[in-house]
Protein backbone atom coordinates (compact mmCIF):
# COMPACT_ATOMS: atom_id res chain seq x y z
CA UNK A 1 8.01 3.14 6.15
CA UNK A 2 4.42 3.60 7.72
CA UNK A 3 4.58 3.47 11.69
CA UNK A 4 1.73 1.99 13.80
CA UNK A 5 -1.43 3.42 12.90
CA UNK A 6 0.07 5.89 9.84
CA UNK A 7 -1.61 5.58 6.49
CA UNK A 8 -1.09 7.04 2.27
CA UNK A 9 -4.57 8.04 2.27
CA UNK A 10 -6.59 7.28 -0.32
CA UNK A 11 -6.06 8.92 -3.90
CA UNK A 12 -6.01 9.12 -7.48
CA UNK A 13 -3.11 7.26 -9.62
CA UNK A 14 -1.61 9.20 -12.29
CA UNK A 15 0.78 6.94 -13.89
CA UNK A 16 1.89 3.23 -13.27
CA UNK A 17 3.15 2.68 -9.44
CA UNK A 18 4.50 -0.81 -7.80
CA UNK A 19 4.38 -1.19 -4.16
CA UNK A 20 6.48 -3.70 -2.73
CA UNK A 21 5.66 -4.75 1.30
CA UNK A 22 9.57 -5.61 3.03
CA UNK A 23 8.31 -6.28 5.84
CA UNK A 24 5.40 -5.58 8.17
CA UNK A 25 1.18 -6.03 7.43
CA UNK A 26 -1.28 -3.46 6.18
CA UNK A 27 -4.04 -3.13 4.67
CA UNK A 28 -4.83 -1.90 0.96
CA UNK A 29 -7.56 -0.40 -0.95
CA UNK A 30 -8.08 -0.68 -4.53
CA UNK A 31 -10.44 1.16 -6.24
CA UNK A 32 -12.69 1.22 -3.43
CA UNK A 33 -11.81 -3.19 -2.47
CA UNK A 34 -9.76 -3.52 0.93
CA UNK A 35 -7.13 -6.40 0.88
CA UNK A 36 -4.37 -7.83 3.35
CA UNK A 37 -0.73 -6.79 2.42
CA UNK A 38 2.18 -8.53 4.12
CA UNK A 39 5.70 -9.24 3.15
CA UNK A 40 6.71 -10.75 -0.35
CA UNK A 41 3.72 -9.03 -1.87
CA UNK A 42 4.26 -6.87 -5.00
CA UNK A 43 1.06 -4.52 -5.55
CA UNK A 44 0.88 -2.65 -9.26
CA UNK A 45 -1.70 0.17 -9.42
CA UNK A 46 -2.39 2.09 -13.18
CA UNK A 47 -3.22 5.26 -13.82
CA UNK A 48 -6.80 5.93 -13.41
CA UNK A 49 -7.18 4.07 -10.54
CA UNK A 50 -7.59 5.27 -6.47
CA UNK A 51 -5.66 3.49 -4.04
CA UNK A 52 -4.18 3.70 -0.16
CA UNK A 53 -2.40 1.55 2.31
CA UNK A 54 -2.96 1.96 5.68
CA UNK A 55 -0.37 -0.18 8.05
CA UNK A 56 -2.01 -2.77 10.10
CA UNK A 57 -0.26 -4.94 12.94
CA UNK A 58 2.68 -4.15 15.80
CA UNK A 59 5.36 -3.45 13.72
CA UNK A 60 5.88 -1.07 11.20
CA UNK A 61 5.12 -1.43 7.19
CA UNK A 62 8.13 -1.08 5.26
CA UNK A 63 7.61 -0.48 1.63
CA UNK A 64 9.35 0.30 -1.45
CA UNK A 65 7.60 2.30 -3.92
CA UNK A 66 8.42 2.31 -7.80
CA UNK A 67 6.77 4.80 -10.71
């Protein structure tokens, strides 16, 4: 869970990782490409490539994350 204004700063992926938004907004970057995040979205990063989610909105960003 990311709390208003918290953030996975922005890093190096070292083996497959699925990020799924439960509930909340935020705000992604891929491989240096920012994109909205929001509920129902599933986000699969691969190894090799940099990513981080910052939380965006008044609520918090809940998340699951699977490697």
């Amino acid at each position: 869970m990311l709390h208003p204004g918290s953030a996975i700063g922005y890093h190096l992926q070292m083996e497959d990782e699925v990020y799924y938004i439960i509930s909340g907004t935020g705000e992604m970057e891929m491989n240096g490409k920012m994109f909205p995040v929001k509920a129902g979205d599933a986000i699969l990063t691969r190894p090799g490539s940099s990513h981080g989610l910052k939380q965006t909105g008044k609520n918090d960003l809940v998340i699951i994350i699977t490697y």
